[in-house]
N, C-alpha and C. Protein backbone atom coordinates (compact mmCIF):
# COMPACT_ATOMS: atom_id res chain seq x y z
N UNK A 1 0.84 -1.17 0.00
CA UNK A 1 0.00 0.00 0.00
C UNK A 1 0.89 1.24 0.00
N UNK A 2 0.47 2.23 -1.03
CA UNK A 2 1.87 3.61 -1.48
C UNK A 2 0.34 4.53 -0.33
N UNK A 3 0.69 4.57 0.81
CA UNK A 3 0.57 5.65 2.06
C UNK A 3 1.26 6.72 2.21
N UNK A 4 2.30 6.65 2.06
CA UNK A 4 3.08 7.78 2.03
C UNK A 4 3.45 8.67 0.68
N UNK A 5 2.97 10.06 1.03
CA UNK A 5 3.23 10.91 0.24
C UNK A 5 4.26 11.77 0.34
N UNK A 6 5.19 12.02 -0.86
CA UNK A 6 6.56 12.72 -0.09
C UNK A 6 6.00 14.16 -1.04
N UNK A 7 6.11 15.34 -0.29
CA UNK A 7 6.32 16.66 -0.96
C UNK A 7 7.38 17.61 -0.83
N UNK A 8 7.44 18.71 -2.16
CA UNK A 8 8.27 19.47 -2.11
C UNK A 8 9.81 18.84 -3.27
N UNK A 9 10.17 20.12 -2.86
CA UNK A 9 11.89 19.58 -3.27
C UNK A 9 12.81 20.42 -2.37
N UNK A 10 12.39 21.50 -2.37
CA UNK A 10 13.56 22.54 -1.53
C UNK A 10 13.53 21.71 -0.15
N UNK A 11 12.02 21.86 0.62
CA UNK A 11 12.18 21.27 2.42
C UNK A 11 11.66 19.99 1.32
N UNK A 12 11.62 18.95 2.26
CA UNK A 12 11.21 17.79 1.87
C UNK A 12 10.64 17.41 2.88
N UNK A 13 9.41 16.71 2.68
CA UNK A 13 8.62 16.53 4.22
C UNK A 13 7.37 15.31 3.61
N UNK A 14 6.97 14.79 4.32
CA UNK A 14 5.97 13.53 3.50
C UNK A 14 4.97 13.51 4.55
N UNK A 15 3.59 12.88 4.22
CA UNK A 15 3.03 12.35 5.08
C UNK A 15 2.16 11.12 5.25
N UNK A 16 1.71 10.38 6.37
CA UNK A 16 1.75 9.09 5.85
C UNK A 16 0.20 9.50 6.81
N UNK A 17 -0.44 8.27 5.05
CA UNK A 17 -1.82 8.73 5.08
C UNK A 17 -2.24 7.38 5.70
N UNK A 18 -3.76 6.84 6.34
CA UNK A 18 -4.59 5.91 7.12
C UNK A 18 -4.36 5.06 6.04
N UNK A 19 -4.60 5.15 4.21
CA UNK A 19 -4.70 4.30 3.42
C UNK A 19 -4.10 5.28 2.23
N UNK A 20 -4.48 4.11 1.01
CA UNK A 20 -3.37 4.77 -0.11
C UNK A 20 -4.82 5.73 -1.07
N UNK A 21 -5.92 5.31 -0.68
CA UNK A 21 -6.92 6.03 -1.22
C UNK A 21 -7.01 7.35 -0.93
N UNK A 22 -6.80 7.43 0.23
CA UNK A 22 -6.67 8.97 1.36
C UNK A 22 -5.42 9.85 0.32
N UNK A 23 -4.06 9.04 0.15
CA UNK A 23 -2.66 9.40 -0.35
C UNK A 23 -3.32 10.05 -1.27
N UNK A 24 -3.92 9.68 -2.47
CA UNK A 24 -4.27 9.35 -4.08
C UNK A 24 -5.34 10.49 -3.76
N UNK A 25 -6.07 10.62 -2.42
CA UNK A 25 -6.87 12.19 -2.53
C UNK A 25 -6.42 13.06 -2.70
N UNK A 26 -5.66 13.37 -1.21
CA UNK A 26 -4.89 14.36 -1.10
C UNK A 26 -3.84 14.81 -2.31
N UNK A 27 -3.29 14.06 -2.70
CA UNK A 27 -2.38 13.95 -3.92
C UNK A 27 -3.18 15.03 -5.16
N UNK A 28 -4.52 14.11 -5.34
CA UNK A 28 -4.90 15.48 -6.24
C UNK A 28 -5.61 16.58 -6.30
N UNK A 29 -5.97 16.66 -4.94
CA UNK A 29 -6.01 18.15 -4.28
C UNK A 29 -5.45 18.77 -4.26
N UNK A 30 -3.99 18.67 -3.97
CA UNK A 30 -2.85 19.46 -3.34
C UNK A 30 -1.49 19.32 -4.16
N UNK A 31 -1.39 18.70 -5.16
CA UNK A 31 0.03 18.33 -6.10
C UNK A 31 -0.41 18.89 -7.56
N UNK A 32 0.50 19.69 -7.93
CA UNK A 32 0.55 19.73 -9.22
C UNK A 32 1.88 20.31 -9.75
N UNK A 33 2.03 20.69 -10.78
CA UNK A 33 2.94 21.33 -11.68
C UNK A 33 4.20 22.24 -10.71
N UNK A 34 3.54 23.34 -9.72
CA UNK A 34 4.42 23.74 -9.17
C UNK A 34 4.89 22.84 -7.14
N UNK A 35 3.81 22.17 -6.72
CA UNK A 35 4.22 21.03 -6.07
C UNK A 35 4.32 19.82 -6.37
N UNK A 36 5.89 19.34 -6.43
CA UNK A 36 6.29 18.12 -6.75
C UNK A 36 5.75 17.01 -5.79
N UNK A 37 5.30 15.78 -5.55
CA UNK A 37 4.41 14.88 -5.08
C UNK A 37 4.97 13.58 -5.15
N UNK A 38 4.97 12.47 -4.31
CA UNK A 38 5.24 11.07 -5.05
C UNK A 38 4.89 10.30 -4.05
N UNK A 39 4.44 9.10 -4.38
CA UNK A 39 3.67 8.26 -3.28
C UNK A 39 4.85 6.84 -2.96
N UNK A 40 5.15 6.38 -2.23
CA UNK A 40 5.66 5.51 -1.42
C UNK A 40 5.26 4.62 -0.47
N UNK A 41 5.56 3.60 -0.95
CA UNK A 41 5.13 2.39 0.19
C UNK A 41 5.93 2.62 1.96
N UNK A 42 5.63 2.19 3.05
CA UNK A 42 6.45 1.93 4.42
C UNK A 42 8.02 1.80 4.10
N UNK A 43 8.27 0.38 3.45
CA UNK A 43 9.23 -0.01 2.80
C UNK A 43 10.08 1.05 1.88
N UNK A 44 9.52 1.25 1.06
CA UNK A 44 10.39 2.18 0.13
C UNK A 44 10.38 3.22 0.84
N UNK A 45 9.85 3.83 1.68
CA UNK A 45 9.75 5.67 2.27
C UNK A 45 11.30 5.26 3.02
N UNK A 46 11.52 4.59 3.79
CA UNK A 46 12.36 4.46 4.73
C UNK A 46 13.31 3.46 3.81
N UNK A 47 13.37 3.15 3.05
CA UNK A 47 14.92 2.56 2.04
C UNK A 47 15.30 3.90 1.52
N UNK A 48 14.57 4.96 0.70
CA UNK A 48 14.95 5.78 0.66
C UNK A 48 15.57 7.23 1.12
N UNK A 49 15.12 7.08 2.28
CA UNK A 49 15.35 8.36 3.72
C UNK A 49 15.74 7.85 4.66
N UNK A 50 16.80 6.34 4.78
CA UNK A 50 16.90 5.99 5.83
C UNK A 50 18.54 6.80 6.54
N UNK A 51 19.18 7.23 5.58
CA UNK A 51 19.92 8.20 6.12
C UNK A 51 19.49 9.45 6.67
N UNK A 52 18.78 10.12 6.45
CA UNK A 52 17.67 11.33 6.72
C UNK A 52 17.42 11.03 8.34
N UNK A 53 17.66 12.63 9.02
CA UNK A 53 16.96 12.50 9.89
C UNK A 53 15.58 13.09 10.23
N UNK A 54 14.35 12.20 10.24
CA UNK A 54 13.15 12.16 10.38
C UNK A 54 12.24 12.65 11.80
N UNK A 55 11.88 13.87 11.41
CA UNK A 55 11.19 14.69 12.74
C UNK A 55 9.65 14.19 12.39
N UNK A 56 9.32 13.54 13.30
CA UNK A 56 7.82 13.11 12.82
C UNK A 56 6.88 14.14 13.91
N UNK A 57 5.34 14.27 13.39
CA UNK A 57 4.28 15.24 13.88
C UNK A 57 3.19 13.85 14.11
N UNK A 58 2.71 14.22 15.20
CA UNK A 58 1.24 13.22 15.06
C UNK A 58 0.28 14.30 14.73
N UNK A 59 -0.68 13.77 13.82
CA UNK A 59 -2.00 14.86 13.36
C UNK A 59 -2.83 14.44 14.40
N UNK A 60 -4.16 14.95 14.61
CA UNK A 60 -5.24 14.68 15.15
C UNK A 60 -5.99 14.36 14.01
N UNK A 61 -7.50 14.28 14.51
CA UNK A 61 -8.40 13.75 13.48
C UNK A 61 -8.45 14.72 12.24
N UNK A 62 -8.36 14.22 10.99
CA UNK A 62 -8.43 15.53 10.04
C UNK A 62 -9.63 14.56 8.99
N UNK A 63 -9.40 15.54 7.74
CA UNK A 63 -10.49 15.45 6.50
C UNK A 63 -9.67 14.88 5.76
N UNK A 64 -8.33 14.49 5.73
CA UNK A 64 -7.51 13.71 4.82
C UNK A 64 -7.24 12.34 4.90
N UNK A 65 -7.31 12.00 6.42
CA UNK A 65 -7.02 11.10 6.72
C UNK A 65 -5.52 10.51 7.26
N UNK A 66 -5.01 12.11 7.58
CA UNK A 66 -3.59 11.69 7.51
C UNK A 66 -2.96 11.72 9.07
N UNK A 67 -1.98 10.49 9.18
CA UNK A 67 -1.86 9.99 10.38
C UNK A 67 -0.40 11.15 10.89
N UNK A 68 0.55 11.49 10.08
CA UNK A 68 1.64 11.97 10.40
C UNK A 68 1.96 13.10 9.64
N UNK A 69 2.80 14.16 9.79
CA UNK A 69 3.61 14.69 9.43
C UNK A 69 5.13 14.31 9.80
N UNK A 70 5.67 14.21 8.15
CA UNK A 70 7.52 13.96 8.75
C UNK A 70 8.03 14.47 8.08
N UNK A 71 9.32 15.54 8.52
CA UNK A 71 9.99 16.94 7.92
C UNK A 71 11.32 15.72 7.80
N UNK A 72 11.84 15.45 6.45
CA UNK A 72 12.91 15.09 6.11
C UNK A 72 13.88 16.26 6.06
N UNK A 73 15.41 15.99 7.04
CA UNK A 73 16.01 17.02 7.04
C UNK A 73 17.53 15.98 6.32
N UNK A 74 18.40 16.89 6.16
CA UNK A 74 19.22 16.07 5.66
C UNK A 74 20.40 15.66 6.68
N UNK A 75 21.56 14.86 6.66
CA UNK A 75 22.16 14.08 7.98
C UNK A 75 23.19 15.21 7.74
C-alpha cells in the first residue's frame, strides 16, 4: 500500500496517510505542476530516507485522513 506521500523539493517533508486512497486524494487536491508529489510504500519511504533525519508530527483527526507529518532534514 503507497501511504506515504513525499512533498516538495527545496524542504522535503511527507506524510503518511490511514490508506493509499486517502494518499491518491490528497495527492490530487494538493500536487501539481508547481508542487512536486510522489507516493511511497512503508518499505520504500524508509529505504529511501533511511539516512535522513526524520522529525515526525502526530495529526489529530483531520479530512484527509492523515496519520503523520515527517519533515525530512538532511544528515
Amino acid at each position: 500500500m503507497k501511504n506515504y506521500v513525499i512533498i516538495g523539493h527545496l524542504w522535503l517533508r511527507a506524510i503518511e496517510f490511514i490508506n493509499e486512497e486517502k494518499a491518491d486524494t490528497y495527492i490530487t487536491k494538493n500536487c501539481n505542476a508547481e508542487t512536486e508529489c510522489g507516493k511511497y510504500t512503508q518499505e520504500e519511504f524508509y529505504a529511501e530516507f533511511q539516512e535522513f533525519y526524520l522529525e515526525s508530527h502526530e495529526y489529530g483527526v483531520n479530512e484527509y485522513g492523515a496519520l503523520r507529518l515527517i519533515i525530512i532534514r538532511e544528515p
